[in-house]
N, C-alpha and C. Protein backbone atom coordinates (compact mmCIF):
# COMPACT_ATOMS: atom_id res chain seq x y z
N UNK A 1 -5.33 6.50 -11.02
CA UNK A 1 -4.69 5.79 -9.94
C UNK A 1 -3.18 5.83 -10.17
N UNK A 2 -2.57 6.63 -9.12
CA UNK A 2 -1.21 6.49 -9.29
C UNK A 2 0.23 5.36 -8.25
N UNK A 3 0.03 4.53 -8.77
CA UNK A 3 0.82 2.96 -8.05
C UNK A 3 2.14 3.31 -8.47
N UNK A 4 2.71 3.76 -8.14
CA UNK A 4 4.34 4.14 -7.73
C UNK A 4 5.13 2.68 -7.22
N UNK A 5 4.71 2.26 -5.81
CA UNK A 5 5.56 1.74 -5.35
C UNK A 5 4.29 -0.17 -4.92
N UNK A 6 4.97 -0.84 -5.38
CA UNK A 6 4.28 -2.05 -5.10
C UNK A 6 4.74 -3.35 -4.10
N UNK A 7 4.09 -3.40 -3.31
CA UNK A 7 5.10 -4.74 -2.43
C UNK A 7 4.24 -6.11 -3.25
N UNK A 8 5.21 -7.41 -3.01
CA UNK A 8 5.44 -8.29 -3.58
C UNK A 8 5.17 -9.52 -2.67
N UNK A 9 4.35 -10.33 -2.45
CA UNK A 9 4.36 -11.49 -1.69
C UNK A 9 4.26 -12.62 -2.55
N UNK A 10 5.36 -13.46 -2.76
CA UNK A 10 5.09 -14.64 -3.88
C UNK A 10 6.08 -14.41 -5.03
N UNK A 11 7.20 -13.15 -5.10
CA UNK A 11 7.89 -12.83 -5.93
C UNK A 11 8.64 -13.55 -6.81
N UNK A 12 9.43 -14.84 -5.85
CA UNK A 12 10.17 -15.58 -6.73
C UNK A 12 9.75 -16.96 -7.23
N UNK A 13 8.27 -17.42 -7.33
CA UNK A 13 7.69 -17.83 -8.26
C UNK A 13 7.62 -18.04 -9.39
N UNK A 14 7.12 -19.37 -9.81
CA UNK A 14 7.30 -19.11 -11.61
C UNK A 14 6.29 -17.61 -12.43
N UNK A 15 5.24 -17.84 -11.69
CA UNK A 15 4.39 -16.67 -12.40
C UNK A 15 5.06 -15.42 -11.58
N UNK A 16 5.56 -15.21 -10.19
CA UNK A 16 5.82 -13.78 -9.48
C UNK A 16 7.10 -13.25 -9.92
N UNK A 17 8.12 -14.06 -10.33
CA UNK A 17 9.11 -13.52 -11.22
C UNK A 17 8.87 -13.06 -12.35
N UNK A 18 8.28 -13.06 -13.15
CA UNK A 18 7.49 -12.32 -14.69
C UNK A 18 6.56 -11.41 -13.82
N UNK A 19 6.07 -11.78 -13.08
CA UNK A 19 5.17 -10.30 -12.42
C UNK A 19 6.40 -9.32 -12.35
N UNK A 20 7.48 -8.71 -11.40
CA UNK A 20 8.52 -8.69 -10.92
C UNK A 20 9.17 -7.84 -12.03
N UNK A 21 9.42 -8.43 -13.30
CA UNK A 21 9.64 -7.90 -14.40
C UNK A 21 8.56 -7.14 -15.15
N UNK A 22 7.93 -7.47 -15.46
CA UNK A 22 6.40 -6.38 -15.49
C UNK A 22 6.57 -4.78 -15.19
N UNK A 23 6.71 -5.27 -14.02
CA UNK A 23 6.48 -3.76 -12.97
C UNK A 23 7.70 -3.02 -13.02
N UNK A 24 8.95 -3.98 -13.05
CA UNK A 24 10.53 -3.60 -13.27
C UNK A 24 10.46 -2.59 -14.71
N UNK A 25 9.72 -3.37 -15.78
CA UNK A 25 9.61 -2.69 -17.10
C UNK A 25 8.51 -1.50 -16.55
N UNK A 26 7.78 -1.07 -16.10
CA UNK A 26 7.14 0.07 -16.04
C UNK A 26 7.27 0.93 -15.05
N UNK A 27 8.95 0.53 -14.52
CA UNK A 27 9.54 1.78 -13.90
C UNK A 27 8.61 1.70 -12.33
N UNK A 28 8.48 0.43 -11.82
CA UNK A 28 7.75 0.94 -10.31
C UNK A 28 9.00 0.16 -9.45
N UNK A 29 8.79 0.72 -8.23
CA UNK A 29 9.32 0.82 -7.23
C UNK A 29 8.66 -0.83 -6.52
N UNK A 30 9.56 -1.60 -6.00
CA UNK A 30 8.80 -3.09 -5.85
C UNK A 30 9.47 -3.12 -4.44
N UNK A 31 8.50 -3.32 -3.06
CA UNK A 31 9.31 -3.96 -1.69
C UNK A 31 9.03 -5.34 -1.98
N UNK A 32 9.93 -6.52 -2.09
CA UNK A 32 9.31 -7.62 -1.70
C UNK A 32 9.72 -8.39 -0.75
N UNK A 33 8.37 -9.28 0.15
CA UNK A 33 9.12 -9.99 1.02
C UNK A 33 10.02 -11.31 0.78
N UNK A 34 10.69 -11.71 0.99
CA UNK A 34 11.69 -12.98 0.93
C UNK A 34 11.69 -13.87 1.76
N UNK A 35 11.62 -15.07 1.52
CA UNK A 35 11.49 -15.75 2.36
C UNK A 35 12.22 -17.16 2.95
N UNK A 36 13.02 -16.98 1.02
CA UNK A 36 13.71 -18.10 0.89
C UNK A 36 14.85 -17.82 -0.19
N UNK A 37 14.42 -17.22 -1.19
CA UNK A 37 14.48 -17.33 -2.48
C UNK A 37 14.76 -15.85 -2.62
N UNK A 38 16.28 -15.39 -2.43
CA UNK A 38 16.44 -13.81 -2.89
C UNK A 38 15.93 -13.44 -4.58
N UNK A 39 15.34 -11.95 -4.30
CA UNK A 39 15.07 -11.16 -5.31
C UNK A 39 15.54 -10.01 -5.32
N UNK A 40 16.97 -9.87 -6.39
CA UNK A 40 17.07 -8.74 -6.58
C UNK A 40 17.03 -8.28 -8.00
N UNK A 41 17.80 -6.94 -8.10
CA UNK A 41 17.74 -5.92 -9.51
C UNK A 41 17.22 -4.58 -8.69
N UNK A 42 16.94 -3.70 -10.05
CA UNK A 42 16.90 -2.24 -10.25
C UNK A 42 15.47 -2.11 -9.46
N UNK A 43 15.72 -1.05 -8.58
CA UNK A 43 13.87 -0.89 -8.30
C UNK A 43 13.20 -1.69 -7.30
N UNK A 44 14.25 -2.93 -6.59
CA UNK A 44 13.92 -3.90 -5.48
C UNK A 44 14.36 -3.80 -4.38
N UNK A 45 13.73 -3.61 -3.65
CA UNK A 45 13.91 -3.65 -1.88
C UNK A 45 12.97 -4.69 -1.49
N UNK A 46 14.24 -5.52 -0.99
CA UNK A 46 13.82 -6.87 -0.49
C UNK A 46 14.20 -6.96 1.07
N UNK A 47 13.16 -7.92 1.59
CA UNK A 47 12.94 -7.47 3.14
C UNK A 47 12.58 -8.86 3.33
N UNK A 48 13.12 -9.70 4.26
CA UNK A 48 13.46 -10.56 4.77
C UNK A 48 12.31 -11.27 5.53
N UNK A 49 11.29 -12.12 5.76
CA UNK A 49 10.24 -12.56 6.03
C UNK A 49 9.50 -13.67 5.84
N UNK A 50 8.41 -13.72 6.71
CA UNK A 50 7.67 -14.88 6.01
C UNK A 50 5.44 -14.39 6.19
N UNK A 51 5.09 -15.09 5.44
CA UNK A 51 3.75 -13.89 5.71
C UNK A 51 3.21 -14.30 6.44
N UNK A 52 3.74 -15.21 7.29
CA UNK A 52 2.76 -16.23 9.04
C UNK A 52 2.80 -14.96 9.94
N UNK A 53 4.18 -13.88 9.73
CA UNK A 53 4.89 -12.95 10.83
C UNK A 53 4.17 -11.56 10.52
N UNK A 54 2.83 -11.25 10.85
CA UNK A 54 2.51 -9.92 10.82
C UNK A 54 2.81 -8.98 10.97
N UNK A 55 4.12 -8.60 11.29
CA UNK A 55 5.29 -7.70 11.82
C UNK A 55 6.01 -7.93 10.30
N UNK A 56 6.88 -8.56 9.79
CA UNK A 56 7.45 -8.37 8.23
C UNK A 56 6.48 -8.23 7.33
N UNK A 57 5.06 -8.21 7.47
CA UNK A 57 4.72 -8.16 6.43
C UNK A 57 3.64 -6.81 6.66
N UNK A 58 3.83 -6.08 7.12
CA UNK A 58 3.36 -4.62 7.60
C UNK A 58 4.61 -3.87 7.18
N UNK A 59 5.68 -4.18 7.47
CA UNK A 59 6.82 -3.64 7.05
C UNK A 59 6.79 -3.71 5.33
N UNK A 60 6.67 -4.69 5.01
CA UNK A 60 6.63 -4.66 2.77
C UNK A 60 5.25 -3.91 2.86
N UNK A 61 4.15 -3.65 3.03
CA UNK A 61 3.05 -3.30 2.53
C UNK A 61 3.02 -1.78 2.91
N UNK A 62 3.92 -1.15 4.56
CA UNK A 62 3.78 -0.04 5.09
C UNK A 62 4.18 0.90 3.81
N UNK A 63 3.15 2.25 3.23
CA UNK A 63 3.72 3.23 2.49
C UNK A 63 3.82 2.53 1.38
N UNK A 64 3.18 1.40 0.63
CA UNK A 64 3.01 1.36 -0.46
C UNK A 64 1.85 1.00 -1.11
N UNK A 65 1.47 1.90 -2.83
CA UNK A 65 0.08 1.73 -3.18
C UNK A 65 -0.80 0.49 -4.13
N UNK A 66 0.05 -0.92 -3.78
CA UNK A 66 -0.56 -1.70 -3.91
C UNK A 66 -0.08 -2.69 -3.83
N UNK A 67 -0.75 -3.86 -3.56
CA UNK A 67 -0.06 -5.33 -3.74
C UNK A 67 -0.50 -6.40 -4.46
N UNK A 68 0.66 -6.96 -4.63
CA UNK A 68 0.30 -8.17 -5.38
C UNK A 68 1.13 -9.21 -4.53
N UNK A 69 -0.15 -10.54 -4.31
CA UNK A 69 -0.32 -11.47 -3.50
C UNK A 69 -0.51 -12.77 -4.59
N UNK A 70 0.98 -13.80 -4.21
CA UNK A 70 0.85 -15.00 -4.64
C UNK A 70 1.51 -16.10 -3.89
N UNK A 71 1.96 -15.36 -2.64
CA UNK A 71 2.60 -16.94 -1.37
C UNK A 71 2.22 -17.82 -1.77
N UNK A 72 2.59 -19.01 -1.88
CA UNK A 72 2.22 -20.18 -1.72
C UNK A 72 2.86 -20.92 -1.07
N UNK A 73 2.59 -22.47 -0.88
CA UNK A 73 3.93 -23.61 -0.07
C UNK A 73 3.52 -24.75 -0.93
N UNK A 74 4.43 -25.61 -1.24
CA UNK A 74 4.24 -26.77 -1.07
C UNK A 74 4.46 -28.06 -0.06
N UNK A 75 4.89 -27.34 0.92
CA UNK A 75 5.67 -28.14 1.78
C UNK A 75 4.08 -28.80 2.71
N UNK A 76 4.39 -29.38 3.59
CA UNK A 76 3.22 -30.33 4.61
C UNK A 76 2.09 -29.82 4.80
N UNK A 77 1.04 -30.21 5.11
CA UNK A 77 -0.26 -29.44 4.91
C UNK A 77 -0.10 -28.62 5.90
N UNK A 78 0.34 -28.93 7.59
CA UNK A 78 0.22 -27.39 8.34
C UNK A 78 1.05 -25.88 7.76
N UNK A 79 1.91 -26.12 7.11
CA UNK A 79 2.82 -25.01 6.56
C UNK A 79 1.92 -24.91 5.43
N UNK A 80 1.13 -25.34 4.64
CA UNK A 80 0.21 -24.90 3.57
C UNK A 80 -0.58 -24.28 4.13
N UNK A 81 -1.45 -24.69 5.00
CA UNK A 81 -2.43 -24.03 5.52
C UNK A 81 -2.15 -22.57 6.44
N UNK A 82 -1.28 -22.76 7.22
CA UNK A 82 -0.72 -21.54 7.76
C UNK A 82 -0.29 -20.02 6.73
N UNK A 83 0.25 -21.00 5.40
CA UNK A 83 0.91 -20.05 4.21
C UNK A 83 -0.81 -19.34 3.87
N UNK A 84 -1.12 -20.43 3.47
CA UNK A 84 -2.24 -20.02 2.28
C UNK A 84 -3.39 -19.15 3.41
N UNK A 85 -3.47 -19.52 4.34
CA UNK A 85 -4.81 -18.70 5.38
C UNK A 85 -4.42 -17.55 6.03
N UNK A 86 -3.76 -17.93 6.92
CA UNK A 86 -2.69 -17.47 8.10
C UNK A 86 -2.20 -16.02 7.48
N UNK A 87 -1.37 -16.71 5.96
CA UNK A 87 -0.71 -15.40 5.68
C UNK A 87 -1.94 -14.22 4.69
N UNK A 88 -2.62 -14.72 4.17
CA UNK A 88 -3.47 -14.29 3.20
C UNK A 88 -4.02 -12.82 4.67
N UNK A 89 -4.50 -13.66 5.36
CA UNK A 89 -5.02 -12.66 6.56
C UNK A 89 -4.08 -11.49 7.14
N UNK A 90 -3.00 -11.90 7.11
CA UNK A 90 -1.88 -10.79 7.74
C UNK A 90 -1.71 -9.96 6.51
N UNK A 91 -1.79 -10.37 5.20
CA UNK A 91 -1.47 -9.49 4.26
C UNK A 91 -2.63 -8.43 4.19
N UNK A 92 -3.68 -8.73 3.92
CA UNK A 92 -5.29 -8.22 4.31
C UNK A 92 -5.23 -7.33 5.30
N UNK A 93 -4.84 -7.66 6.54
CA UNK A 93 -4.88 -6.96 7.80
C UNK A 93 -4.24 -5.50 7.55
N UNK A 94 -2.82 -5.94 7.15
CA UNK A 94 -2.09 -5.11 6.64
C UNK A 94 -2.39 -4.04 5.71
N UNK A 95 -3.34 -4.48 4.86
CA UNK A 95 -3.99 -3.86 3.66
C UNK A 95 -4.81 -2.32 4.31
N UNK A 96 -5.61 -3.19 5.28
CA UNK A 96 -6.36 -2.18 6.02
C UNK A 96 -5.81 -1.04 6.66
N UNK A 97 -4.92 -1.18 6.84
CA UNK A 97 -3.94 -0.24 7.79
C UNK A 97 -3.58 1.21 7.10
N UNK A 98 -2.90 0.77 5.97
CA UNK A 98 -2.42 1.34 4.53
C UNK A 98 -3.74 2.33 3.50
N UNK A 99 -3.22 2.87 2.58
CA UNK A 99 -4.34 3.50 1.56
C UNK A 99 -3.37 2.53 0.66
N UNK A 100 -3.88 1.47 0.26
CA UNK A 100 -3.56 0.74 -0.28
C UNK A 100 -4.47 0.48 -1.61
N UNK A 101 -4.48 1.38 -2.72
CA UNK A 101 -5.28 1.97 -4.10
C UNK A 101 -5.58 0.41 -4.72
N UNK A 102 -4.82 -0.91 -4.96
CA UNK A 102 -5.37 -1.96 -5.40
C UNK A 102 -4.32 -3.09 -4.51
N UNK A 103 -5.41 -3.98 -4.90
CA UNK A 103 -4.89 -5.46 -4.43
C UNK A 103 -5.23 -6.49 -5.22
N UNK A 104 -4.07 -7.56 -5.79
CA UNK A 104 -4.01 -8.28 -6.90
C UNK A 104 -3.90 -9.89 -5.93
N UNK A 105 -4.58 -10.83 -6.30
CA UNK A 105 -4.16 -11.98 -5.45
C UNK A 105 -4.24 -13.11 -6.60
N UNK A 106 -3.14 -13.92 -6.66
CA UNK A 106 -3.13 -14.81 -7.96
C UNK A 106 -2.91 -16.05 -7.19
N UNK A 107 -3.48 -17.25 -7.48
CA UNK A 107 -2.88 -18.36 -7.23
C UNK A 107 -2.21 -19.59 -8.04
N UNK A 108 -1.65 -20.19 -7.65
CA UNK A 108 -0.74 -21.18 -8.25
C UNK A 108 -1.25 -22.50 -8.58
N UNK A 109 -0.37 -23.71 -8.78
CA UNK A 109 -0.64 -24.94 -9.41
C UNK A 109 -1.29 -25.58 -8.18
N UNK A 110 -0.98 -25.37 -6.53
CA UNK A 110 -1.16 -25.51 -5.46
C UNK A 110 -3.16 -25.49 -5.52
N UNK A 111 -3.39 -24.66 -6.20
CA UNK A 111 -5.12 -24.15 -5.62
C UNK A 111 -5.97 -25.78 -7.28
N UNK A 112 -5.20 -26.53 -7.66
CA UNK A 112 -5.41 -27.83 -8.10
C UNK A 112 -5.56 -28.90 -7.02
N UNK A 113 -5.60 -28.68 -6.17
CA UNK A 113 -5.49 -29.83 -5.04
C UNK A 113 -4.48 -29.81 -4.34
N UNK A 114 -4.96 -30.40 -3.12
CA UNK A 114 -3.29 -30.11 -2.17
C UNK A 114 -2.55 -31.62 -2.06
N UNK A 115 -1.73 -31.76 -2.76
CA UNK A 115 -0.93 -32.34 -3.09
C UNK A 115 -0.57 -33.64 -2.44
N UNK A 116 -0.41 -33.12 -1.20
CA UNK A 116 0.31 -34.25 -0.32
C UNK A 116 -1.15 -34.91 0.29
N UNK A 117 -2.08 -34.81 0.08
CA UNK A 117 -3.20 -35.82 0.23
C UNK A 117 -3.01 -37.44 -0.34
């Protein structure tokens, strides 16, 4: 399996920033989307988005051979739920579209309970 180029959903995270570097150290090519929280360095093309917008996020995934998926929110439960469902599906959708060789999906401190309950 040859993964060249990887898009990034969840990049500037505590765990997606050490992902980020990972991939930085093994020389791959990273699109990630942004949403809030710029990511740059060597090897990053960052693209402006949010993963509710199935249109930016066809754009990070278009022409690349894999992703790694860790969006999250903490913010109010409709913006959680929209993040965590909503976007999970557009990334997926997206997936399908693509020859997309693997797909990595990690979750956060968030998948402990939702918070604002």
């Amino acid at each position: 399996m040859n993964l060249e180029t990887v898009a990034v959903f969840g990049g500037s995270g505590k765990v997606g920033s050490r992902i980020i570097e990972a991939l930085q150290a093994q020389g791959k090519s990273i699109r990630a989307l942004i949403h809030r929280t710029p990511i740059t360095g060597e090897g990053i093309e960052s693209i402006p988005g949010s993963v509710t917008d199935p249109e930016a996020v066809r754009q990070v995934v278009d022409s690349t051979d894999a992703v790694v998926y860790m969006a999250t929110t903490k913010e109010d439960s409709d913006t959680f739920f929209d993040v965590s469902i909503r976007g999970t599906f557009n990334v997926l959708e997206a997936c399908q579209d693509e020859d997309i060789q693997q797909f990595v999906m990690f979750g956060g401190d968030a998948t402990q309970g939702i918070w604002f309950y």
